[in-house]
Protein backbone atom coordinates (compact mmCIF):
# COMPACT_ATOMS: atom_id res chain seq x y z
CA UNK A 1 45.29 6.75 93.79
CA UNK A 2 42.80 6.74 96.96
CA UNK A 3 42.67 2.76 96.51
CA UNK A 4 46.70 2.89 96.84
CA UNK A 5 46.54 5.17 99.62
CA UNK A 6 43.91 2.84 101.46
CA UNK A 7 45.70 -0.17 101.05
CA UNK A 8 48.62 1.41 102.24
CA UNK A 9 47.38 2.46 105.39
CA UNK A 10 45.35 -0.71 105.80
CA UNK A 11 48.33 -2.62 105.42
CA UNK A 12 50.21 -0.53 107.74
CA UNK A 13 47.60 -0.27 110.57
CA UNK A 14 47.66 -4.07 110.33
CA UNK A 15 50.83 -4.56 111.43
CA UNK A 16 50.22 -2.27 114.26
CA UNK A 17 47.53 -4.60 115.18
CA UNK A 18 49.32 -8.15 114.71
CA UNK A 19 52.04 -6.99 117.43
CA UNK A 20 50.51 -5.26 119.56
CA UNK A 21 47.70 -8.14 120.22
CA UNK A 22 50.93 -10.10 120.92
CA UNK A 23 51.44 -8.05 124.05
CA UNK A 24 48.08 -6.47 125.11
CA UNK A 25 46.46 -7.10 128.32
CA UNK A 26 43.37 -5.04 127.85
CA UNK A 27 39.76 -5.25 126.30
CA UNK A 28 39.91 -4.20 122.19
CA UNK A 29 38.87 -0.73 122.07
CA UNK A 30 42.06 0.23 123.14
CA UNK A 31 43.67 -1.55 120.04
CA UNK A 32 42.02 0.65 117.79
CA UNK A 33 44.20 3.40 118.79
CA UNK A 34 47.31 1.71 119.39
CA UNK A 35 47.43 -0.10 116.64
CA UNK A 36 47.92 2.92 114.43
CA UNK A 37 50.80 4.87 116.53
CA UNK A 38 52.33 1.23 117.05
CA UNK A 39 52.53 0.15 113.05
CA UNK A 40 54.03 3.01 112.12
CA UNK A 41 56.34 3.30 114.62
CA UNK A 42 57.74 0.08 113.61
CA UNK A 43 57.72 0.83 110.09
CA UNK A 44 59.81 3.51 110.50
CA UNK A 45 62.50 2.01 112.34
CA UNK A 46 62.16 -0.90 109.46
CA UNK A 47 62.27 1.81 106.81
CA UNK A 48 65.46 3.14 109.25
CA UNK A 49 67.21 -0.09 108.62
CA UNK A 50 66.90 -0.50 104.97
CA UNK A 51 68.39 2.79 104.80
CA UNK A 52 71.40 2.12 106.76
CA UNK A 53 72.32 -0.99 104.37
CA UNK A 54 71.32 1.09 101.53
CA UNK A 55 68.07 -0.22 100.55
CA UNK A 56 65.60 1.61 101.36
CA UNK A 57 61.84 1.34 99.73
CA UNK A 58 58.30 2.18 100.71
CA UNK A 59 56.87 -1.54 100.27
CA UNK A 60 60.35 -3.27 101.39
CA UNK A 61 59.85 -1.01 105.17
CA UNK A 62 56.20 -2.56 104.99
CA UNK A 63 57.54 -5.92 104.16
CA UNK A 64 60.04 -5.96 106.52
CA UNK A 65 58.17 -4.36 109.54
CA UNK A 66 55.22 -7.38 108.38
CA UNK A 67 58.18 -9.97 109.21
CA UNK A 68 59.18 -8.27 112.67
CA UNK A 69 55.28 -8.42 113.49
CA UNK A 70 54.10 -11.58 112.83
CA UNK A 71 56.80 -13.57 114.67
CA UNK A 72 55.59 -12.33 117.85
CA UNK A 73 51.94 -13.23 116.83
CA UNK A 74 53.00 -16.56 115.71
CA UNK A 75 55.32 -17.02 119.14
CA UNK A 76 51.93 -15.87 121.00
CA UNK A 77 49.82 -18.27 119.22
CA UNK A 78 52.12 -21.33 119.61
CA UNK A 79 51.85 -20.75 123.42
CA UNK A 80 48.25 -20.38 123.66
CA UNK A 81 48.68 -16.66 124.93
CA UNK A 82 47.18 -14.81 122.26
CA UNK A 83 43.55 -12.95 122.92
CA UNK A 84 40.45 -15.28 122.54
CA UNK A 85 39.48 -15.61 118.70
CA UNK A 86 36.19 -13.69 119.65
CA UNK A 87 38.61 -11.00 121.05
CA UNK A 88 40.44 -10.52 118.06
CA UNK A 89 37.39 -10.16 115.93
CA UNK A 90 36.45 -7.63 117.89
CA UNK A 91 39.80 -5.80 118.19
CA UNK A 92 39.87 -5.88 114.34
CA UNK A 93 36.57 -4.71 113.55
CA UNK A 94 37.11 -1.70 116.25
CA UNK A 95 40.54 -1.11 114.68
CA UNK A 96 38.96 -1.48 111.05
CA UNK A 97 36.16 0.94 111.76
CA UNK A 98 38.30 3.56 113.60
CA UNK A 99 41.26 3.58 110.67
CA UNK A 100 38.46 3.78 107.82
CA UNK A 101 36.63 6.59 109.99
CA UNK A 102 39.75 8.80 109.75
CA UNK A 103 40.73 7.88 106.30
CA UNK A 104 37.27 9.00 104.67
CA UNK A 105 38.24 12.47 106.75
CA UNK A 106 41.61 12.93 105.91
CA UNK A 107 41.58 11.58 102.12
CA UNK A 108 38.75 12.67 101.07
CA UNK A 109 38.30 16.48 102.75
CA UNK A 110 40.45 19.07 101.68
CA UNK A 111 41.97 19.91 105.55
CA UNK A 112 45.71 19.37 104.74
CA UNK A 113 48.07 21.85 105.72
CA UNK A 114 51.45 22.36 104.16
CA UNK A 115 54.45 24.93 105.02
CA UNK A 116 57.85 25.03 103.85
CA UNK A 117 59.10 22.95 106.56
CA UNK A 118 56.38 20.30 105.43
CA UNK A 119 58.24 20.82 101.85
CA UNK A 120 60.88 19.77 102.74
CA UNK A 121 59.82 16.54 104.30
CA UNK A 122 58.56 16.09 101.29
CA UNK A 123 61.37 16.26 98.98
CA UNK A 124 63.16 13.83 101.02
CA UNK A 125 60.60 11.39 100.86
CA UNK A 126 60.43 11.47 97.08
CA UNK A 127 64.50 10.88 97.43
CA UNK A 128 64.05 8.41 99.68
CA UNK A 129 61.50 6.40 97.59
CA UNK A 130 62.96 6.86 94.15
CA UNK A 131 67.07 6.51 95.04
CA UNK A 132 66.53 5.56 98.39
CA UNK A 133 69.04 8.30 99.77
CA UNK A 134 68.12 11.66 101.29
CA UNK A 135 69.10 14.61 98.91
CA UNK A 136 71.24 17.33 98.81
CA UNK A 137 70.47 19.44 101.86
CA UNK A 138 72.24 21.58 104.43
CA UNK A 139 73.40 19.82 107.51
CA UNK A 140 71.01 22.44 109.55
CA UNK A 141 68.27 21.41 107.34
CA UNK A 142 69.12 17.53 107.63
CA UNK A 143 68.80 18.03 111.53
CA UNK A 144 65.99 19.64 111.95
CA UNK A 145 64.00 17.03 109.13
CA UNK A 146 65.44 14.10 110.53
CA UNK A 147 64.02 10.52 109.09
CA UNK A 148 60.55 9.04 110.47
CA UNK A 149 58.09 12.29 108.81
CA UNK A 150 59.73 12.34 105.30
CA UNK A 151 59.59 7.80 105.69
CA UNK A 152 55.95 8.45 106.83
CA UNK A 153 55.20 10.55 103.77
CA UNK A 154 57.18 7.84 101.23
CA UNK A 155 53.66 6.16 100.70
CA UNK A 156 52.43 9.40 98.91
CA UNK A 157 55.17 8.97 96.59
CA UNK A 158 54.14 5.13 95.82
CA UNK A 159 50.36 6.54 95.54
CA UNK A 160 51.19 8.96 93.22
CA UNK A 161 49.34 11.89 95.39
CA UNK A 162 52.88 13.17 96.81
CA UNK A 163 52.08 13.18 100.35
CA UNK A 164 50.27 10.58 102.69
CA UNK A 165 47.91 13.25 104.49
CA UNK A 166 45.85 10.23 106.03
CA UNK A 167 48.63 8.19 108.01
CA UNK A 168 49.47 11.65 109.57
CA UNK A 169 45.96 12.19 110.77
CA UNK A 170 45.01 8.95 111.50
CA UNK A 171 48.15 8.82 114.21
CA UNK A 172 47.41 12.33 115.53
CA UNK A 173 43.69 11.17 115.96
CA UNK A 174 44.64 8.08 117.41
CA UNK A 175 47.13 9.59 119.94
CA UNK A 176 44.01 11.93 121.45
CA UNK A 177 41.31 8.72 121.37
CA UNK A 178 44.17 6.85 123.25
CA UNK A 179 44.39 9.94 125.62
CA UNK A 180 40.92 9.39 126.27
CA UNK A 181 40.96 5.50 126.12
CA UNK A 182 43.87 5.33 129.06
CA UNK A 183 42.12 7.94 131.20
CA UNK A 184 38.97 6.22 130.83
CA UNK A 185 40.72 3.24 132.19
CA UNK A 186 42.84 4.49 134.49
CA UNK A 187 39.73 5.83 136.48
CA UNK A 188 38.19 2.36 135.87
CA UNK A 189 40.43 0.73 138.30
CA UNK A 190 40.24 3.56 140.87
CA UNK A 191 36.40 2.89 140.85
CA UNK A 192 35.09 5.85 139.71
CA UNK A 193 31.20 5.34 138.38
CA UNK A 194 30.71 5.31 134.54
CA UNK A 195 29.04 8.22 134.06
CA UNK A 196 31.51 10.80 135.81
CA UNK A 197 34.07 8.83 133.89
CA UNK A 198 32.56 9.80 130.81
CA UNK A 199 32.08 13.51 131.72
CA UNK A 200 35.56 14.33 132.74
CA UNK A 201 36.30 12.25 129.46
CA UNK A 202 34.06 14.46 127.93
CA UNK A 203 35.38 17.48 129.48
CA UNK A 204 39.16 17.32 128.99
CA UNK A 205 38.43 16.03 125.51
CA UNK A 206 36.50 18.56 124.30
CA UNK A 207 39.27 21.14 126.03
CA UNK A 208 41.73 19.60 124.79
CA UNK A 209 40.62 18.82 121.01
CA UNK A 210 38.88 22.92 120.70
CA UNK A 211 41.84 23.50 120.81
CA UNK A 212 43.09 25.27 117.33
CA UNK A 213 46.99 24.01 116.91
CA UNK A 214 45.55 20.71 118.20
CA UNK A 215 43.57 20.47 115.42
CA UNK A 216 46.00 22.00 113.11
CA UNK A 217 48.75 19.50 113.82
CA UNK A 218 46.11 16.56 113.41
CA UNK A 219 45.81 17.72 109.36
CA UNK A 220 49.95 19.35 109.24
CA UNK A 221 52.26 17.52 107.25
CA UNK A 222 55.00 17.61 109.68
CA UNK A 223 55.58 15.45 112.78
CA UNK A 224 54.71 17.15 116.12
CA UNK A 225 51.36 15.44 115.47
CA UNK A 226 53.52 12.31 115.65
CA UNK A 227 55.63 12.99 118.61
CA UNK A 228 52.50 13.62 120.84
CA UNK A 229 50.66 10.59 120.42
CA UNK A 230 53.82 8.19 120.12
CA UNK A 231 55.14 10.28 123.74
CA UNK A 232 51.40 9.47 125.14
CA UNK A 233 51.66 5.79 124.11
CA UNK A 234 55.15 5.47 126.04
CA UNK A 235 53.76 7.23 129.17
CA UNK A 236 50.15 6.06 129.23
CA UNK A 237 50.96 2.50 129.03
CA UNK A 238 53.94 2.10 131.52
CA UNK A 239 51.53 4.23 134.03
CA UNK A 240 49.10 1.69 133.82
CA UNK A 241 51.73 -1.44 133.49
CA UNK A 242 53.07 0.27 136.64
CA UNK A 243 49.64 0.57 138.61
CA UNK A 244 48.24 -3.07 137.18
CA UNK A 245 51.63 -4.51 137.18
CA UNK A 246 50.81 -6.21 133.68
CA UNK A 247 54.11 -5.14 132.11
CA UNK A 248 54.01 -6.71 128.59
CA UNK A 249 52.80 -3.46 127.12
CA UNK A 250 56.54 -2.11 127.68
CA UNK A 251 57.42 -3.96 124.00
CA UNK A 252 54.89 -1.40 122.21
CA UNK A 253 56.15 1.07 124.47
CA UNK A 254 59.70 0.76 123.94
CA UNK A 255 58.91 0.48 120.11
CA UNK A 256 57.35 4.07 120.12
CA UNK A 257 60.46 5.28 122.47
CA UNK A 258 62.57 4.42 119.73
CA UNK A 259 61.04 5.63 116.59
CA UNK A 260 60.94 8.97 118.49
CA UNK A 261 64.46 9.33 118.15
CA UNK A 262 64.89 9.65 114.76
CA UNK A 263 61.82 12.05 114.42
CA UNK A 264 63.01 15.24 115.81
CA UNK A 265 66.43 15.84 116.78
CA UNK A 266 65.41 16.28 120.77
CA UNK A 267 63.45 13.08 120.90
CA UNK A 268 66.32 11.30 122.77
CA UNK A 269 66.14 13.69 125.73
CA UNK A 270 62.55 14.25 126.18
CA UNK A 271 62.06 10.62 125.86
CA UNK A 272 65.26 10.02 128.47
CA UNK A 273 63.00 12.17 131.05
CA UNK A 274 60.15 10.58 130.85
CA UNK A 275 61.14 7.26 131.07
CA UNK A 276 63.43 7.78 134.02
CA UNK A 277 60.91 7.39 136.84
CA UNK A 278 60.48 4.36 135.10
CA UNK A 279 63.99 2.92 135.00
CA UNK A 280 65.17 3.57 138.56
CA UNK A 281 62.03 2.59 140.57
CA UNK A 282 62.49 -0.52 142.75
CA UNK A 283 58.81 -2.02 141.06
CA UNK A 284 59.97 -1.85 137.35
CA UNK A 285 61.06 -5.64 136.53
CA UNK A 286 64.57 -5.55 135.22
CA UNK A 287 63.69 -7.18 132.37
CA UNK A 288 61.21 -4.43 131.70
CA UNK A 289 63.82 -1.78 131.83
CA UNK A 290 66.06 -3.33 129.44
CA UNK A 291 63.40 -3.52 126.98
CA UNK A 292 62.68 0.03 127.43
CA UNK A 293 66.66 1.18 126.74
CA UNK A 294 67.78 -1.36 124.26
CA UNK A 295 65.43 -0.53 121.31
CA UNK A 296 66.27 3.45 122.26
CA UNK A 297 69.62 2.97 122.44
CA UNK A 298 70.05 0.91 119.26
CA UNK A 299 68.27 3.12 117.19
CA UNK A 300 69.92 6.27 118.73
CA UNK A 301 73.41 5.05 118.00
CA UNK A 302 72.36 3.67 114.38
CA UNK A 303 70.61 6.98 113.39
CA UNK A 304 73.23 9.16 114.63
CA UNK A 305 76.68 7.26 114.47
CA UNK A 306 75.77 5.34 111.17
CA UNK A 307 73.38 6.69 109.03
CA UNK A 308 73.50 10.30 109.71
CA UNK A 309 77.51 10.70 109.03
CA UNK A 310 76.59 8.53 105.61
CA UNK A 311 74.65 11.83 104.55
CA UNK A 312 76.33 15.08 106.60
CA UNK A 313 79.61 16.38 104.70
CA UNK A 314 82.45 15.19 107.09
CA UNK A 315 83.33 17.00 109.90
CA UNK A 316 79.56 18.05 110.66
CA UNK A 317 79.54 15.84 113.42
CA UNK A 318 81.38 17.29 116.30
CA UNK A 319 80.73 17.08 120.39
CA UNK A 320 78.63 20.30 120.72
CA UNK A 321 76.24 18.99 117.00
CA UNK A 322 73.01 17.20 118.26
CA UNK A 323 73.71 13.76 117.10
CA UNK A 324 76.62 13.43 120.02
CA UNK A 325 74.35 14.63 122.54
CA UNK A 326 71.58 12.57 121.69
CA UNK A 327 74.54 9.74 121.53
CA UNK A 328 75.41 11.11 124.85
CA UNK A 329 72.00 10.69 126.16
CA UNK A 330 71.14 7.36 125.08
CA UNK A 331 74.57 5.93 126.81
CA UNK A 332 73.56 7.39 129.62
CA UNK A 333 70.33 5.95 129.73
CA UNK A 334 72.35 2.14 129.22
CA UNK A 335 74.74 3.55 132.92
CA UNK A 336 71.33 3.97 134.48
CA UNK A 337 70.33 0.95 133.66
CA UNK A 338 73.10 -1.08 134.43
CA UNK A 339 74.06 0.78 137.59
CA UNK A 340 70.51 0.13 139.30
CA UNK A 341 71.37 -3.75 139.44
CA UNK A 342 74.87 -3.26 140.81
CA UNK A 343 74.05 -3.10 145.15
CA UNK A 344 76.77 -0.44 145.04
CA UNK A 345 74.96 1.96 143.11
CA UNK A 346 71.38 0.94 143.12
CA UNK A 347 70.17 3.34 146.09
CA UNK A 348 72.16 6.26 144.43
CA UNK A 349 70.72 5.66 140.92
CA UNK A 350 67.19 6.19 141.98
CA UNK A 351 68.52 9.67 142.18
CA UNK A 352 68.83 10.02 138.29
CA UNK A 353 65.74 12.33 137.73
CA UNK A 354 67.36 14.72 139.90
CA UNK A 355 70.59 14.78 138.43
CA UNK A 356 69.08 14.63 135.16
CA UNK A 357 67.35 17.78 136.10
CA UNK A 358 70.04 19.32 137.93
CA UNK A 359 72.41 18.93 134.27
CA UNK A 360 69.64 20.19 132.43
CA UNK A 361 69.56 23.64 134.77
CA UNK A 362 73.48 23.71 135.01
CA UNK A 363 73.47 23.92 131.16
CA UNK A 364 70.60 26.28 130.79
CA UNK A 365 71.90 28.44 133.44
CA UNK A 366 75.66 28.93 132.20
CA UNK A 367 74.22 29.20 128.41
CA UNK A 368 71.76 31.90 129.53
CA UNK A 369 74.67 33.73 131.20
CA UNK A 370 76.56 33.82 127.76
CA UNK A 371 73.77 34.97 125.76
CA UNK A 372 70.75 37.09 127.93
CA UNK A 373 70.07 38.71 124.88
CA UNK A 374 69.13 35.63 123.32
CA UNK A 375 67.23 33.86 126.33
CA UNK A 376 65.41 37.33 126.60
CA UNK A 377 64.33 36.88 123.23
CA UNK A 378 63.25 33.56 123.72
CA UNK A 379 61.41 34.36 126.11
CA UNK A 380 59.47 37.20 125.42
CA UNK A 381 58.81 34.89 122.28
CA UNK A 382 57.38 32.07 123.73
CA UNK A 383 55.32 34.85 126.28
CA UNK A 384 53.24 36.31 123.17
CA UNK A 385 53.00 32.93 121.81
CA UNK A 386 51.11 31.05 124.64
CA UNK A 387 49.20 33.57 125.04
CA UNK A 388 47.32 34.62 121.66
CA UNK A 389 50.22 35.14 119.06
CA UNK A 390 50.95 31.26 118.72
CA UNK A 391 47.29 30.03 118.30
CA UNK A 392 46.36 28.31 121.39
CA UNK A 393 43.78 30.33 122.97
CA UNK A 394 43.62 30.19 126.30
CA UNK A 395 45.16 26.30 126.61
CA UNK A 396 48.29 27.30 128.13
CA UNK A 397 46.69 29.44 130.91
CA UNK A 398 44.34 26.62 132.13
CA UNK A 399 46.29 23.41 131.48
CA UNK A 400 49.09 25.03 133.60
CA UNK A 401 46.83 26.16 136.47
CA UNK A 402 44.63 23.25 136.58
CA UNK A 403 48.03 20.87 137.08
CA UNK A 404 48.67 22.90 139.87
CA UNK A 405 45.54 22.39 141.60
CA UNK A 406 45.22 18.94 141.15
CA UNK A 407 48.66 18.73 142.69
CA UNK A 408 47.92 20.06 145.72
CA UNK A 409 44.06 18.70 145.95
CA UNK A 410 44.70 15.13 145.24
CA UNK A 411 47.46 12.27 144.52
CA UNK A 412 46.98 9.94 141.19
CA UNK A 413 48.61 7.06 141.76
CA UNK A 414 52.46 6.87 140.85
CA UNK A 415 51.98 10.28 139.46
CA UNK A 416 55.54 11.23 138.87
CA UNK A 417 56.23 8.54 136.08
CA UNK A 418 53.19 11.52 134.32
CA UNK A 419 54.23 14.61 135.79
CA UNK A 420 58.70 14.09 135.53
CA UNK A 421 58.85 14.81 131.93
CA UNK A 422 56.10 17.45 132.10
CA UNK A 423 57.62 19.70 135.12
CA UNK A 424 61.48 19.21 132.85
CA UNK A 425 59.47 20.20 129.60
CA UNK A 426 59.83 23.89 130.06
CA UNK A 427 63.68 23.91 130.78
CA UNK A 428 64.22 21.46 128.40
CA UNK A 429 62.70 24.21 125.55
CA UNK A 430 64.80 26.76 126.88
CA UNK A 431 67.68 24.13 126.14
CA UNK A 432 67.07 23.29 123.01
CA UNK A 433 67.23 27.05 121.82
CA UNK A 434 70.81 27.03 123.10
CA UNK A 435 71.36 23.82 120.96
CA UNK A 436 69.78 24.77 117.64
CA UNK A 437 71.78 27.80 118.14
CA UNK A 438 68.80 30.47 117.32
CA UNK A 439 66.03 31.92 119.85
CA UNK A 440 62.42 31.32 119.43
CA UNK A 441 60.25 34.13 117.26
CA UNK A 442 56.48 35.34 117.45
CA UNK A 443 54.29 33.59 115.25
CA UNK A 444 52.00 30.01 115.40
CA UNK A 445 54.88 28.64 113.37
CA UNK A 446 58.09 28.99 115.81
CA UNK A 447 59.59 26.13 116.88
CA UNK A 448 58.98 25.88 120.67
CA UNK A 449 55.41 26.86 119.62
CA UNK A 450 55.03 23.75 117.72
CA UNK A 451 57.00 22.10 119.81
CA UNK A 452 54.36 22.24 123.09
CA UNK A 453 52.32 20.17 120.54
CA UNK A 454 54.83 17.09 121.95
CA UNK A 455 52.98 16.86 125.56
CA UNK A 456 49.44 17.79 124.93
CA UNK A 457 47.76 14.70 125.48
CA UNK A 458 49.95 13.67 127.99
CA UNK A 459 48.68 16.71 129.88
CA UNK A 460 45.46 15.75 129.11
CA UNK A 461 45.46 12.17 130.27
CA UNK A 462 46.89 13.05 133.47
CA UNK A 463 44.21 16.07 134.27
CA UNK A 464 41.41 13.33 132.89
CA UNK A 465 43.35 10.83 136.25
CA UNK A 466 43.77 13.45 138.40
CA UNK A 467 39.96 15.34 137.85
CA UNK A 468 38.58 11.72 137.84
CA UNK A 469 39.31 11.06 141.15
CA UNK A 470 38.78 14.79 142.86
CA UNK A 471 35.46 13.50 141.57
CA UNK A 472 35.41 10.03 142.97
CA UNK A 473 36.42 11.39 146.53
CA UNK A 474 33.98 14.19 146.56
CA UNK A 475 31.76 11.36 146.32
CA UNK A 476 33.36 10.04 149.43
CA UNK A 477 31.11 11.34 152.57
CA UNK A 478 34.18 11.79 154.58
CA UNK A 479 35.94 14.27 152.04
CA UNK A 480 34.13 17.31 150.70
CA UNK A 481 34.69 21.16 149.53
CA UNK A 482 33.78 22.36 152.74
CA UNK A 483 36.44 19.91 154.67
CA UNK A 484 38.72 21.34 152.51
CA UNK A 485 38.32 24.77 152.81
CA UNK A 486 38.03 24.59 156.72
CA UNK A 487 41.58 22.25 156.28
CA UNK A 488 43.15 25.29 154.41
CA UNK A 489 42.01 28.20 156.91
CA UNK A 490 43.13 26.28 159.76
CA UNK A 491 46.35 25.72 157.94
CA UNK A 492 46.49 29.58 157.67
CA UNK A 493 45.46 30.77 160.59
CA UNK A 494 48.49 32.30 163.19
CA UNK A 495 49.58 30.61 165.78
């Protein structure tokens, strides 16, 4: 049973690592955490394709996600632009040492954590291994489930243990090393001396990870866990393709966009508002954009037009149910696209965060109107649960704050393709209440609760950037505490 699991996962992290060496411009640690988040990423959206056709199977999703990952090796390797052999060692053995590391934690402790919600993920893996269909369910429950937890829990079906507690883990734990990893890095190239590097590392990381529903959704079978490291692989690496200009890591990137979709029913739009900084700035290579969209878009449209209406009872599809809107969003993403390369359009499309924004109020706002009662409820909700009902401790009073001050103390570099998604975030849980038609409750296990889970350690890479370099200019004999303060009461004083 643990031998099965193992295998499983070993076979699965190695497909992470065969195509993402295809496209990775960096040194090897960073493999070992990519690697991970990136294999099963693209196993899902295999598994997500033998579904559609109506084949779906735990080993046939491997198999076919193997295929889809070893032509890009072999393409690299035929044109010479594959790592250096003594590279790859390397990124294997860190990869091999990391994956075991976690595996040892998660299979063999006893720190799993199960709800009902994680029940029903559950059941619809064991459907989706043994008939290869999803079973009898509510369309509410369908939603809300979705497709890439219950295929990431298949393998516990082949292993006979029910669940596949490990993979979860071993992508949650990944997500915060590669939180660290792209920090790390990211002050690297703004020359920042190693051993400040390592305590703001160390900082953040230990803020971040004390955390207790940090920890929690590490060991939870659901898939907020998921959504935060796949988000901070999508964000992390186009900041640093965008500030190195090395964009071939915008393959792996647009392979986590899209396996998002399919795991929670708002991964289309916080994935839309995150990448738009992205898609209509003038340094983003067209090419680069389109790689970005398509895999999104492709997987939006055959998740929600094609698979989903295979399994809903007709007519639970209509224009106000979350498959059209995420439909709806991923079109839209294609217009923004293809209007920044028309002259006509291109210096009005750069505008798209805005209006993105401005849609995303307009909706809010006229839904709130409608129902106060409910938005009051939701909000007094989510009140008690960041600050001690919901589990965090004090996380969502500092990490707030401390963006805030950074802001106004100090500019990271291109800082808005990290900050876009993360200033929308807030109105965009507001929206969602409206659109699962229900407000948010006290208690650790609400749904907005969990949901702030989603841009943890994108929050923590950019405070890791942006505390980095307060550092690296305080070092800087022409910038210091006291210039600052004198700046601030001169800017103060009346005139």
């Amino acid at each position: 049973m643990i031998a099965t699991e193992l295998a499983l996962l070993v076979w699965l992290v190695a497909i992470g690592l065969l195509v993402s060496v295809a496209y990775w411009p960096y040194g090897p640690l960073g493999l070992a955490f990519v690697s991970p988040i990136v294999g099963s990423a693209l196993y899902a959206l295999a598994g997500l394709v033998l579904f559609t056709v109506g084949r779906f199977s735990t080993i046939g999703s491997l198999a076919l996600a193997s295929v889809a990952a070893i032509v890009p090796f072999v393409s690299g390797a035929v044109r010479g632009a594959l790592p250096s052999r003594r590279v790859l060692l390397t990124s294997t053995a860190y990869t091999a040492a990391w994956s075991l590391i976690v595996f040892v934690i998660a299979a063999l402790g006893t720190f799993g954590r199960l709800s009902p919600d994680s029940i029903d993920y559950l059941t619809i893996a064991g459907g989706l291994e043994r008939f290869g269909a999803i079973p009898e369910f509510t369309p509410d429950q369908i939603l809300k489930r979705q497709f890439v937890t219950p295929v990431l829990q298949s393998g516990g079906v082949v292993t006979g243990r029910g669940y596949f507690l490990s993979l979860i883990t071993l992508i949650g734990m990944s997500g915060f090393g590669l939180m660290l990893w792209l920090g790390a890095r990211g002050l690297t190239t703004r020359s920042v001396r190693d051993q400040r590097i390592m305590l703001v590392v160390g900082v953040v990381g230990a803020f971040v990870l004390s955390t207790n529903r940090v920890l929690f959704h590490m060991f939870y079978i659901n898939g907020h866990g998921v959504f935060a490291s796949l988000l901070v692989l999508v964000v992390g690496l186009l900041w640093h393709a965008t500030v190195t200009g090395r964009w071939s890591v915008a393959v792996l990137a647009g392979i986590a966009a899209a396996a998002i979709v399919p795991l929670r029913a708002e991964g289309i739009i916080v994935v839309a508002f995150f990448l738009l900084p992205v898609l209509v700035s003038a340094s983003t290579p067209v090419s680069t954009r389109w790689t970005l969209v398509l895999p999104t878009v492709v997987t939006a449209v055959v998740w929600n037009a094609v698979a989903l209406p295979g399994v809903l009872p007709a007519g639970s599809i209509g224009v106000t149910s979350s498959p059209a809107v995420a439909i709806a969003v991923a079109l839209a993403l294609v217009v923004v696209v293809a209007s920044s390369q028309v002259p006509l359009f291109a210096s009005l499309i750069r505008w798209a965060p805005l209006a993105g924004f401005g849609v995303l109020l307009l909706y809010t706002g006229a839904r709130a109107v409608r129902g106060t009662t409910s938005l009051l409820t939701t909000l007094s909700a989510t009140g008690a649960n960041i600050g001690a009902e919901g589990l965090w401790a004090a996380f969502w009073w500092i990490a707030p704050l401390a963006i805030v001050a950074c802001i106004v103390v100090v500019a990271v570099p291109h800082q808005n393709r990290l900050l876009w998604g993360l200033a929308a975030y807030p109105v965009l849980l507001l929206a969602f209440t409206y659109l699962r038609g229900s407000p948010y409750r006290v208690g650790p296990g609400d749904s907005a609760n969990r949901m702030l889970m989603h841009v943890v350690f994108v929050i923590g890479l950019y405070l890791i950037l942006a505390i980095g370099q307060i550092a690296a200019e305080l070092e800087d004999d022409s910038w210091s505490l006291r210039s600052l303060f004198e700046d601030l009461k001169e800017s103060l004083a009346v005139r």
